[in-house]
Protein backbone atom coordinates (compact mmCIF):
# COMPACT_ATOMS: atom_id res chain seq x y z
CA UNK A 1 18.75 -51.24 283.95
CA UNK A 2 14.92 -51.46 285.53
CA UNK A 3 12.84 -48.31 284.62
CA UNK A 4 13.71 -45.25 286.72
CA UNK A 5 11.03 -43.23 287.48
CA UNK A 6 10.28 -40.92 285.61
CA UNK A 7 10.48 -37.17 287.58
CA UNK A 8 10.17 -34.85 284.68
CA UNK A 9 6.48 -34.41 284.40
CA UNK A 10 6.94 -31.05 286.27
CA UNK A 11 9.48 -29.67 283.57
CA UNK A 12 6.69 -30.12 280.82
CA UNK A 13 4.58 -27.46 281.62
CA UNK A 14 7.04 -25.42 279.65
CA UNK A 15 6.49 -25.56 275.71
CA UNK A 16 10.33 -25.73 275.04
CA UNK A 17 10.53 -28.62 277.37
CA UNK A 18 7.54 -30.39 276.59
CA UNK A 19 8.63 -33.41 273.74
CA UNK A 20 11.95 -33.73 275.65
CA UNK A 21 12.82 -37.28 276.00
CA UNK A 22 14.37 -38.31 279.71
CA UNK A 23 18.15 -38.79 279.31
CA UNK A 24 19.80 -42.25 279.54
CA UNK A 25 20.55 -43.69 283.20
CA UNK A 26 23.26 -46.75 283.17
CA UNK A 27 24.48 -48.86 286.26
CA UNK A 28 22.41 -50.77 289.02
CA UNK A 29 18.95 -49.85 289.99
CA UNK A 30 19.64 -50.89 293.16
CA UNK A 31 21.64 -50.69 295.65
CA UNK A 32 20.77 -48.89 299.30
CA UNK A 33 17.83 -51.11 300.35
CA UNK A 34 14.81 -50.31 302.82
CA UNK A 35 11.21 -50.34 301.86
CA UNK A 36 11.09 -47.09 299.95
CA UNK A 37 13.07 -46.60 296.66
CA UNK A 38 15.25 -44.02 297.26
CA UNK A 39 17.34 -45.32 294.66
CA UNK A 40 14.18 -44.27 292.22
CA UNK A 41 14.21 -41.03 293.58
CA UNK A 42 17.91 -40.62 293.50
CA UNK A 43 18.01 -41.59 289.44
CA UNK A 44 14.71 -39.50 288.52
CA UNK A 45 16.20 -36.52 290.19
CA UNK A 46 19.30 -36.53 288.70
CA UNK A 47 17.82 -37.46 285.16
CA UNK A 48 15.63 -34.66 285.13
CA UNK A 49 18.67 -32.68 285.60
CA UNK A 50 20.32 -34.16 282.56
CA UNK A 51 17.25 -34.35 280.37
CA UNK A 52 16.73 -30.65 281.08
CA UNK A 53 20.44 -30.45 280.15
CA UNK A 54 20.03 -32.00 276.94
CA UNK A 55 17.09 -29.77 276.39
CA UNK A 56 19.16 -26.51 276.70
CA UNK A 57 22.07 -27.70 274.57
CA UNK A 58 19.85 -29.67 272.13
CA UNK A 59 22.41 -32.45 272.41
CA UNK A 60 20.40 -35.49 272.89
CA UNK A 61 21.68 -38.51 273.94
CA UNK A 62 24.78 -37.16 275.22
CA UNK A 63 24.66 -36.59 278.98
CA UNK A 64 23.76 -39.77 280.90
CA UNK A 65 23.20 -40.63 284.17
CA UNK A 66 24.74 -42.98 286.05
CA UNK A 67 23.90 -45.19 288.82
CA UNK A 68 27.23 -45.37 290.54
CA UNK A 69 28.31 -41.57 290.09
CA UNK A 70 24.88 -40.88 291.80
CA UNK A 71 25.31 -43.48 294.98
CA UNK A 72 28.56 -41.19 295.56
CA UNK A 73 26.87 -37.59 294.91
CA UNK A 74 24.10 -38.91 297.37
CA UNK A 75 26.81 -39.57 300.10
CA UNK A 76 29.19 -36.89 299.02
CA UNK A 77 29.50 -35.38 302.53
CA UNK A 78 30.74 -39.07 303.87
CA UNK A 79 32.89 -40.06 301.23
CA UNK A 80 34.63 -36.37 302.01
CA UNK A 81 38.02 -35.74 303.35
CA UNK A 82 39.44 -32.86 304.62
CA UNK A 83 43.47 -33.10 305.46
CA UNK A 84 42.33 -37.04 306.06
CA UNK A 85 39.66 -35.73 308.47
CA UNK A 86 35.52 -36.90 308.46
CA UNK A 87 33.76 -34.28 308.50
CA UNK A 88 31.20 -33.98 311.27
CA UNK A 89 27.60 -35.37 310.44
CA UNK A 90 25.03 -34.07 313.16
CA UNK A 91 26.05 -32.60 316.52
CA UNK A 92 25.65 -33.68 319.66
CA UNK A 93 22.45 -32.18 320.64
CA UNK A 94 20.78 -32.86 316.64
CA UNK A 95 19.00 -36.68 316.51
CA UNK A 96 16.12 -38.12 318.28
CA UNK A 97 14.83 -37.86 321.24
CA UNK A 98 12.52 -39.91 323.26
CA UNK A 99 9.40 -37.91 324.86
CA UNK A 100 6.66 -38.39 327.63
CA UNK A 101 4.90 -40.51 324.55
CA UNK A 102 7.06 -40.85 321.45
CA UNK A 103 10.10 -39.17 320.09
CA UNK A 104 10.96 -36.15 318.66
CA UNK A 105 13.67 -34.90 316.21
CA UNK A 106 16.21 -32.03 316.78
CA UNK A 107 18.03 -30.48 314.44
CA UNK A 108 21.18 -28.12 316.25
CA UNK A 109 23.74 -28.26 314.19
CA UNK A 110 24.00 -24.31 313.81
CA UNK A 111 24.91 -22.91 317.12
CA UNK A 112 22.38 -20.58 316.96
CA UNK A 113 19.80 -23.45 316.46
CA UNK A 114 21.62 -25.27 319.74
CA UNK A 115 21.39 -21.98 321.76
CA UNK A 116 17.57 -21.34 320.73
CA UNK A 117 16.64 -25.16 322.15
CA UNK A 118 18.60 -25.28 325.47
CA UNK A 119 16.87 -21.45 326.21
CA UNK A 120 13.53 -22.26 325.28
CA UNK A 121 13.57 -25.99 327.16
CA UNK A 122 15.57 -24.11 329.83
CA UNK A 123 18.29 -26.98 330.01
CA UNK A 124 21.85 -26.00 330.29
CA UNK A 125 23.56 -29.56 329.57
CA UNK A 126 22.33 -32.24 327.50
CA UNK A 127 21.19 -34.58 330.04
CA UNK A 128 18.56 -31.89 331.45
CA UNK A 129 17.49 -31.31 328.07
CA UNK A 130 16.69 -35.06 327.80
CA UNK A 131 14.69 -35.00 331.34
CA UNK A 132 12.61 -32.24 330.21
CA UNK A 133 11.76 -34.12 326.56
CA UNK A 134 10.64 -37.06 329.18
CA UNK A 135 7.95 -34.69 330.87
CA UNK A 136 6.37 -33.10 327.38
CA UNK A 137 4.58 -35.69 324.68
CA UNK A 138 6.05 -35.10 321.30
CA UNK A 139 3.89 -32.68 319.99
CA UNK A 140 4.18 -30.47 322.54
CA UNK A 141 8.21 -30.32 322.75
CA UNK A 142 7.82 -29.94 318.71
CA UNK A 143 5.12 -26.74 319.63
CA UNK A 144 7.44 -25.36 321.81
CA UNK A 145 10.75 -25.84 320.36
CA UNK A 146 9.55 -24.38 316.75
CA UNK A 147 7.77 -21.37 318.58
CA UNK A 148 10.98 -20.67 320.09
CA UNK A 149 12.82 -20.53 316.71
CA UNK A 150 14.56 -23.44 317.03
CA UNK A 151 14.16 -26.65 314.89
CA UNK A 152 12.43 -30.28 315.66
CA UNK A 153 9.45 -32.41 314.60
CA UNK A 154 7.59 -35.41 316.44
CA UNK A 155 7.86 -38.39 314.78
CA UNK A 156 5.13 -39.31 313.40
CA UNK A 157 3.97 -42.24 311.85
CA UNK A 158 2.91 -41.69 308.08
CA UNK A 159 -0.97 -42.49 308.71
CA UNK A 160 -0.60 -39.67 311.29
CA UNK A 161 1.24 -37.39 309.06
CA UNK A 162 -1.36 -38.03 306.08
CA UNK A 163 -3.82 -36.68 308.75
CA UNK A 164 -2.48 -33.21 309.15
CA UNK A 165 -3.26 -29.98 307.09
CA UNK A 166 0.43 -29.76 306.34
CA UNK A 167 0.32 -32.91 304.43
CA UNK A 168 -2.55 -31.37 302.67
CA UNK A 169 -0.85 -28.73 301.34
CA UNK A 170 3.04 -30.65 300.84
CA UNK A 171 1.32 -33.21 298.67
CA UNK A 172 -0.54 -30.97 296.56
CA UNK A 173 0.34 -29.91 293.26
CA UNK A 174 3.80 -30.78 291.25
CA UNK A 175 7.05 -31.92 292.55
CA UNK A 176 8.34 -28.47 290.79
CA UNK A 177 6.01 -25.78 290.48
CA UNK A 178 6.26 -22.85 288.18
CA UNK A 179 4.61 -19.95 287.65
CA UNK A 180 5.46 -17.30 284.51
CA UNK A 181 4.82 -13.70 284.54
CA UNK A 182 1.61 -13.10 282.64
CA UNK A 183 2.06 -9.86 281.20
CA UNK A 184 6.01 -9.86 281.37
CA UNK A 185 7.69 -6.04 280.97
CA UNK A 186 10.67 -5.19 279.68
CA UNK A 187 13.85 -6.04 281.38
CA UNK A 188 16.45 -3.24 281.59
CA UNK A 189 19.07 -5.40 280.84
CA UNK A 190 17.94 -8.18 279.00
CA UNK A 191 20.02 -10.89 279.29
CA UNK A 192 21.87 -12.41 275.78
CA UNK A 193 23.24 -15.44 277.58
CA UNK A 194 23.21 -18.64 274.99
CA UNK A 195 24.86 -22.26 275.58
CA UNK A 196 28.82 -22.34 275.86
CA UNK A 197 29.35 -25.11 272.28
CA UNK A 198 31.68 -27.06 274.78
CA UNK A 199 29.82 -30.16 275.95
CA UNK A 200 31.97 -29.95 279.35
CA UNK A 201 31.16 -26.61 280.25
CA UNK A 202 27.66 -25.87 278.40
CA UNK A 203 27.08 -22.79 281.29
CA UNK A 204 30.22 -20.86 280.53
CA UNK A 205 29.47 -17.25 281.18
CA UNK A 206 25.90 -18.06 282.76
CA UNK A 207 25.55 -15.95 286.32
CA UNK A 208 24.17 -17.35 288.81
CA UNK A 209 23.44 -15.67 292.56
CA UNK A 210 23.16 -18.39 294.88
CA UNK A 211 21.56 -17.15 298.09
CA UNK A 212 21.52 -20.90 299.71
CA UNK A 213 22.42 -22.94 302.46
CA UNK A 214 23.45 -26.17 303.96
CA UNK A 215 22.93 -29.00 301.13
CA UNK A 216 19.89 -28.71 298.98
CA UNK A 217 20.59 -25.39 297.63
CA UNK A 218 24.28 -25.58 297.28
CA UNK A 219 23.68 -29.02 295.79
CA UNK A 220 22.10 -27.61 292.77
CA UNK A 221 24.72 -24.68 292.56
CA UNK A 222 27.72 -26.55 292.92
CA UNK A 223 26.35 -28.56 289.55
CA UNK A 224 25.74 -25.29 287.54
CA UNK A 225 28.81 -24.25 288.70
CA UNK A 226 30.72 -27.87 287.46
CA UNK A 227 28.90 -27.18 283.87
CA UNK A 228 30.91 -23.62 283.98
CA UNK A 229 28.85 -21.22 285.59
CA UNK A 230 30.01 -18.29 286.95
CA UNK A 231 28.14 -19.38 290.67
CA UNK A 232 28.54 -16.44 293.70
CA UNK A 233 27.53 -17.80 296.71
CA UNK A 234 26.25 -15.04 299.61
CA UNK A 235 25.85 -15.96 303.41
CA UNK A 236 25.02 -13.26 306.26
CA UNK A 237 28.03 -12.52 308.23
CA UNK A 238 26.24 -13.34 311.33
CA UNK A 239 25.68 -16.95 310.58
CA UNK A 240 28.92 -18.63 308.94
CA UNK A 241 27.81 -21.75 307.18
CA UNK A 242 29.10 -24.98 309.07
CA UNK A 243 32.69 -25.29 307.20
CA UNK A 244 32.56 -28.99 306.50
CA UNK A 245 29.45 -28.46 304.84
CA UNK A 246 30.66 -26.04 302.93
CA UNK A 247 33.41 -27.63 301.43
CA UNK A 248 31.39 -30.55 300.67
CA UNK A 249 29.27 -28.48 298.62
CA UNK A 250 31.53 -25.55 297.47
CA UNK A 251 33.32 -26.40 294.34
CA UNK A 252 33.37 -24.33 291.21
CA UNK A 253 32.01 -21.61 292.81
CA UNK A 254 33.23 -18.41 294.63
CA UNK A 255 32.13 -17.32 298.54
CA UNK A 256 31.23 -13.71 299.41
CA UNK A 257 29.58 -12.11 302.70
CA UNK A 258 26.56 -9.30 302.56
CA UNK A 259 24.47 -8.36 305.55
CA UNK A 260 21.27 -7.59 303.96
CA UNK A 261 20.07 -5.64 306.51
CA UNK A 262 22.43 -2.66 305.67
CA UNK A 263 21.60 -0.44 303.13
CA UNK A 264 24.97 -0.28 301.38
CA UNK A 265 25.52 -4.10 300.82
CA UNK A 266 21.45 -5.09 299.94
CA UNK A 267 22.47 -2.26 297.36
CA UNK A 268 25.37 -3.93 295.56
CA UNK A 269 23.26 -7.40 296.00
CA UNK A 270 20.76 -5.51 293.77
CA UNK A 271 23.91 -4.55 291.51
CA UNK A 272 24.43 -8.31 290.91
CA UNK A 273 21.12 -8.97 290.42
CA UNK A 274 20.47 -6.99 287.81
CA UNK A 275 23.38 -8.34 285.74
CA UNK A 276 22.12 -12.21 286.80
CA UNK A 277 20.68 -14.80 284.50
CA UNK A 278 19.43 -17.45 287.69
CA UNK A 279 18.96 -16.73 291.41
CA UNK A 280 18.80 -19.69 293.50
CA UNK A 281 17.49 -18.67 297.42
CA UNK A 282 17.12 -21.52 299.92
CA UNK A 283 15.50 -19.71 303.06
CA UNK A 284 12.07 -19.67 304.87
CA UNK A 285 9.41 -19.05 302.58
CA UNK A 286 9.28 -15.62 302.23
CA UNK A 287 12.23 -14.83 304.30
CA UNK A 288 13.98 -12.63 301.82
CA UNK A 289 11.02 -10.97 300.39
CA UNK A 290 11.90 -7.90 302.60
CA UNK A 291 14.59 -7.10 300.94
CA UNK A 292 13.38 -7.31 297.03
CA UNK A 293 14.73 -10.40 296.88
CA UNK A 294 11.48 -12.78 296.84
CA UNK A 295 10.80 -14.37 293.51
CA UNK A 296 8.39 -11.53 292.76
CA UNK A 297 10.06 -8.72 293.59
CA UNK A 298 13.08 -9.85 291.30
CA UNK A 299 10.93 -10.75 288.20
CA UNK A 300 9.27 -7.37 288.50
CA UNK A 301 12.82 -5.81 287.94
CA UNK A 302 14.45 -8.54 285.55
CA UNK A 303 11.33 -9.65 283.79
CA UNK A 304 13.76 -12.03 281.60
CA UNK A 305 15.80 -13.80 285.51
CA UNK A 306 14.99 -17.49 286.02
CA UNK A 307 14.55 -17.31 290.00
CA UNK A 308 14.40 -20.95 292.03
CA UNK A 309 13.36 -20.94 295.16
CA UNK A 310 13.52 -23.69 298.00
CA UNK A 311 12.00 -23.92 301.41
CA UNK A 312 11.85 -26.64 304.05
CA UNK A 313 8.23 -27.18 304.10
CA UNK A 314 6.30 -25.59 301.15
CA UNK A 315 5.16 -22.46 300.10
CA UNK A 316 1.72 -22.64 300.86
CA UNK A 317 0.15 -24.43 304.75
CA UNK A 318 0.55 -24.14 308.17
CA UNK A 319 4.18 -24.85 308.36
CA UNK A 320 4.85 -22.85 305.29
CA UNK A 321 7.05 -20.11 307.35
CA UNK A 322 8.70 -22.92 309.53
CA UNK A 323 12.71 -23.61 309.65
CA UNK A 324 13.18 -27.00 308.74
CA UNK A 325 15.92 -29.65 307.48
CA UNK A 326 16.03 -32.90 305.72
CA UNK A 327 16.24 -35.20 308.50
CA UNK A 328 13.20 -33.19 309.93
CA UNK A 329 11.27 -33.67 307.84
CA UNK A 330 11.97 -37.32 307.88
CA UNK A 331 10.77 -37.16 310.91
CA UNK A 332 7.45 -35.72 310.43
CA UNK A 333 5.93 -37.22 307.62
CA UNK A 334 6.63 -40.95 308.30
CA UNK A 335 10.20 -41.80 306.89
CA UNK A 336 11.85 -42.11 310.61
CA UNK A 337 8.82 -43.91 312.42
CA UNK A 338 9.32 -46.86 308.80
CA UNK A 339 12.96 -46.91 309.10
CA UNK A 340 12.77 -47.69 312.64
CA UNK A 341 14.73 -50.33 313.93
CA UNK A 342 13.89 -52.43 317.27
CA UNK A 343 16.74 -54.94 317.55
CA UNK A 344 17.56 -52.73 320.65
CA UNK A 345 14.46 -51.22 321.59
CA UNK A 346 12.60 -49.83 318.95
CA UNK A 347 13.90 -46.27 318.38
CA UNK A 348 13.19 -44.35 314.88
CA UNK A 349 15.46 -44.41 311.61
CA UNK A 350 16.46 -42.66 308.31
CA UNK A 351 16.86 -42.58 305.07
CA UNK A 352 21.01 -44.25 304.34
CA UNK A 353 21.43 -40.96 302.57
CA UNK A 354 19.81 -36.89 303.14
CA UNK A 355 17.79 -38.00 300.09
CA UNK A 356 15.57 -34.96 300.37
CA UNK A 357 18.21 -32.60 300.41
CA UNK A 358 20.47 -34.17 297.42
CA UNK A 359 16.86 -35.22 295.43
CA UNK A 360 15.78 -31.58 295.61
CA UNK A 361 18.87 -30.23 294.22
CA UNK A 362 18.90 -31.61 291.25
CA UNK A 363 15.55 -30.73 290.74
CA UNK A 364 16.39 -27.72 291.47
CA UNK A 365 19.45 -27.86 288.96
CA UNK A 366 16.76 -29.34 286.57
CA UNK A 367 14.25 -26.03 287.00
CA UNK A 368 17.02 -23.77 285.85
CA UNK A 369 17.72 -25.01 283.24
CA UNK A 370 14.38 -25.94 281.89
CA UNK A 371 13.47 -22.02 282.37
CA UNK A 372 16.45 -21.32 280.61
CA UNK A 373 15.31 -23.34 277.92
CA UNK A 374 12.08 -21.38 277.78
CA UNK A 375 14.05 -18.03 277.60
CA UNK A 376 16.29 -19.34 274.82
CA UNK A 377 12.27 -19.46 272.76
CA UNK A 378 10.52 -16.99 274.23
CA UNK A 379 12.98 -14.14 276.00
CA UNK A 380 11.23 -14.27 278.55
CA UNK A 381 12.24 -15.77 282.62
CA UNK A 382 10.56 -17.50 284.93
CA UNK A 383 9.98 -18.55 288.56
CA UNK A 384 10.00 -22.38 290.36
CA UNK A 385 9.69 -23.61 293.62
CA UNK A 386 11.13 -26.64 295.27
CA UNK A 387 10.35 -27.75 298.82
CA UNK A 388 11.95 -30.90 300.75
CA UNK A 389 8.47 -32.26 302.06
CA UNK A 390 7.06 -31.98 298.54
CA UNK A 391 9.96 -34.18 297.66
CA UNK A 392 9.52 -36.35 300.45
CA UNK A 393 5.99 -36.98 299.35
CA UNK A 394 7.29 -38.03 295.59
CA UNK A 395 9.07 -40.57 297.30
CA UNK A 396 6.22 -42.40 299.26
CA UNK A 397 3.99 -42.33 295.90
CA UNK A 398 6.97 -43.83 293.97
CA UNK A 399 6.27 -48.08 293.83
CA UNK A 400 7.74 -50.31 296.41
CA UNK A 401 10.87 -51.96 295.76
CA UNK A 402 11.14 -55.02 293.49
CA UNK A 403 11.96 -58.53 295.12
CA UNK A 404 15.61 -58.52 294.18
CA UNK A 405 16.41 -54.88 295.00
CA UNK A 406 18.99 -53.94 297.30
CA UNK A 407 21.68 -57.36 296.00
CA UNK A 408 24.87 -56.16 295.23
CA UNK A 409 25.21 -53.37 297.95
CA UNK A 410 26.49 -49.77 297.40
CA UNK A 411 28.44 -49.47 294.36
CA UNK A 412 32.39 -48.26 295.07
CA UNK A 413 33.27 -44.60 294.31
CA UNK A 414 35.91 -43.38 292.27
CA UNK A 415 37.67 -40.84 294.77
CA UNK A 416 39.27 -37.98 293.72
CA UNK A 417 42.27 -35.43 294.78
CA UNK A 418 42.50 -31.93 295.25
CA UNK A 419 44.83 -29.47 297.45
CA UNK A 420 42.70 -26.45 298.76
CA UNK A 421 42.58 -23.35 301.53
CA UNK A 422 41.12 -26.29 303.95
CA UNK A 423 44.03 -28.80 303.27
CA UNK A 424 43.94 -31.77 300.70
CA UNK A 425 40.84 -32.54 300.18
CA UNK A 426 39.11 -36.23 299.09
CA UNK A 427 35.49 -36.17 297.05
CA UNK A 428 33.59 -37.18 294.99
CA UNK A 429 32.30 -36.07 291.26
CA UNK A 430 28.93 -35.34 289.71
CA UNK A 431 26.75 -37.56 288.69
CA UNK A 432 26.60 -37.01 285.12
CA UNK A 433 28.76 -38.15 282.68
CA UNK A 434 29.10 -36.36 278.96
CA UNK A 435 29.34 -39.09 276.32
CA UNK A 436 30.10 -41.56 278.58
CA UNK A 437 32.78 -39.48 280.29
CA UNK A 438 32.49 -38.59 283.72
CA UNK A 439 31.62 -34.97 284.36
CA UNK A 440 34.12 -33.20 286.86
CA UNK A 441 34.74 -30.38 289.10
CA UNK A 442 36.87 -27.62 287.73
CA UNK A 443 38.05 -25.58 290.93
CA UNK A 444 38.20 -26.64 294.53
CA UNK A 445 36.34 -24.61 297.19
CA UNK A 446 37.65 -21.48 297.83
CA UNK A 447 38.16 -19.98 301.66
CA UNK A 448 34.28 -18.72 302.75
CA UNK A 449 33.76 -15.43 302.39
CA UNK A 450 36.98 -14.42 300.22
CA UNK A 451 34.91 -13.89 297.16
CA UNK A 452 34.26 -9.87 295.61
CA UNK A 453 30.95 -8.80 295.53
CA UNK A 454 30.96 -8.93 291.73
CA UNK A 455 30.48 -11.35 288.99
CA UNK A 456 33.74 -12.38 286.91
């Protein structure tokens, strides 16, 4: 295989992770085509996950990545079946939009998204929404659509985007940042968590609180959860995941309901917390620090946690506190205006997979364990932070493709069978295999929100 690149320069600012040699990647280098290498950022995400892996377990050379497992995991949501159903991609109002002078992005997949744009454009059917786009340029319907809480970008074109203060701060720093406690205290209940001696199931006993959404987030979760650990998802009552996403990203891991806002369930949150090894939150930066639950807050009470967090559009910047998804931020920092196409009239394009979402999980995946590789030396936890523009920006400073890439197409998945609450389902695996062996899925996704408020 050609060189992948390698995406593991953030993990070494940890001393336990710092002579760690990237894990082995097998399989095409190629295969999606377009002018950016999302296959590069596809295999460096994914190795950092396994050389982080390796790092925990001290098992080098045994978990590998590989090329065609990763195509699938990239696509998992469209190789998914559901009692022989597709699952549903973007809804009708979610896509692009042309403006008075460009286009714009919506993202309305949540109903409470949809509601937010149609009230604040005062349109009540689809084709009024698209007559008032016409009369507002592209930055403006992106002003006014944000500023009513729902979710959209202009597309811009990357010289544009490289112009703004957000771009500023998105391409600033590390693709993972982390930050240590500098005086660490005492936790109350230290943790005395240590690798499971099965290769299969290296996590076994490991708890992790995963306070995500949608795909990033999950993504990461539902791989610590296929290396055995004990992952308890929480939504808010009020705003059900979409279920196809869901069970695309809800195996080996259970599904539980807490409306933070009341006293009684932030209170057994808290419980769970303080008998947690890794928290994984994928909301609005600072969107949970109200309730304890920012990355502060929780290493001031478990001094010893490993906390990831994830936001749409960084932690520091203008747009820092904005709601945001993958193919939005596609949108705004240049991917859509290069992937346009104008065999029909030129109208913006994406990525062939969420890359963003799916490269940021397993970074994320690869931050958790890397900290938990630090803890294993030092006792002591940890904080990192992911964000799907920073990501986007690793993939525009990765080098254009090679002459050749793209020949030989997407490789084929291997599909596999499972019966669930939703019906039979079809999927695909991880992307890691363990001595060669492809790594699998243990449990299929349970019903949402069926799951005890307790760890197992």
């Amino acid at each position: 295989m050609e060189p992948v690149p390698d995406l593991t320069g953030s993990l070494r600012m940890l001393d336990a992770f710092s002579a760690a040699e990237p894990a082995a990647c097998s399989g095409p280098r190629w295969w999606w085509g377009g002018s950016l290498d999302v296959e590069g950022l596809a295999l460096g995400s994914v190795q950092a996950a396994a050389t982080a892996l390796e790092s925990l377990t001290g098992s080098t050379g045994r978990y590998s990545v590989s090329s065609e497992l990763t195509a699938a995991s990239f696509d998992s949501l469209g190789h998914l079946r559901i009692s022989g159903r597709k699952p549903q991609g973007f809804a009708p109002l979610s896509g692009f939009r042309p403006t008075l002078d460009g286009w714009v992005r919506l993202h309305a997949n949540y109903p409470h998204h949809a509601s937010r744009l149609m009230e604040t454009l005062r349109a009540t059917t689809p084709d009024e929404l698209d007559r008032v786009l016409r009369s507002m340029t592209a930055l403006e319907a992106e002003e006014a659509i944000t500023a009513g809480r729902g979710v959209a970008a202009a597309v811009r074109t990357r010289e544009e985007w490289t112009s703004t203060p957000m771009h500023a701060a998105a391409s600033t720093g590390p693709w993972i940042g982390f930050t240590r406690p500098e005086a660490p205290g005492k936790s109350p209940r230290p943790s005395s968590w240590i690798p499971s001696t099965d290769p299969f199931r290296p996590l076994a006993g490991l708890r992790v609180l995963d306070l995500t959404r949608v795909i990033a987030g999950p993504t990461a979760t539902r791989l610590l959860g296929a290396l055995g650990a004990d992952v308890l998802r929480i939504d808010p009552p009020g705003l059900p995941e979409l279920t196809d996403a869901f069970v695309d990203s809800g195996f080996d891991k259970r599904s539980a309901e807490a409306d933070l806002n009341k006293a009684g369930a932030l209170e057994v949150v808290h419980r769970l917390l303080s008998a947690a090894d890794v928290v994984v939150t994928g909301y609005r930066h600072g969107g949970l620090d109200r309730f304890g639950l920012g990355p502060d807050g929780m290493l001031d009470v478990r001094p010893d946690l490993v906390v990831v967090t994830l936001s749409a559009w960084a932690s520091t910047g203008p747009w820092n506190g904005r709601r945001g998804f993958d193919s939005v931020v596609q949108a705004a920092c240049g991917i859509a205006e290069r992937y346009g196409n104008a065999d029909d009239g030129w109208r913006p394009g994406a990525l062939p997979v969420q890359a963003l979402d799916h490269a940021t999980g397993y970074g994320i995946a690869a931050a958790a364990l890397a900290l938990l590789t630090e803890r294993l030396h030092t006792g002591r936890g940890g904080a990192a932070h992911l964000s799907l523009v920073r990501t986007a920006e690793a993939l525009f400073r990765l080098p254009s493709r090679g002459p050749a890439s793209g020949v030989g197409g997407v490789p084929l998945p291997e599909f596999r069978l499972v019966d669930s609450p939703y019906g039979p389902l079809r999927f695909v695996g991880p992307p890691l295999t363990m001595d060669g062996v492809p790594l699998q899925y243990g449990k299929a996704p349970v019903k949402y929100g069926t799951s005890a408020l307790a760890w197992q």
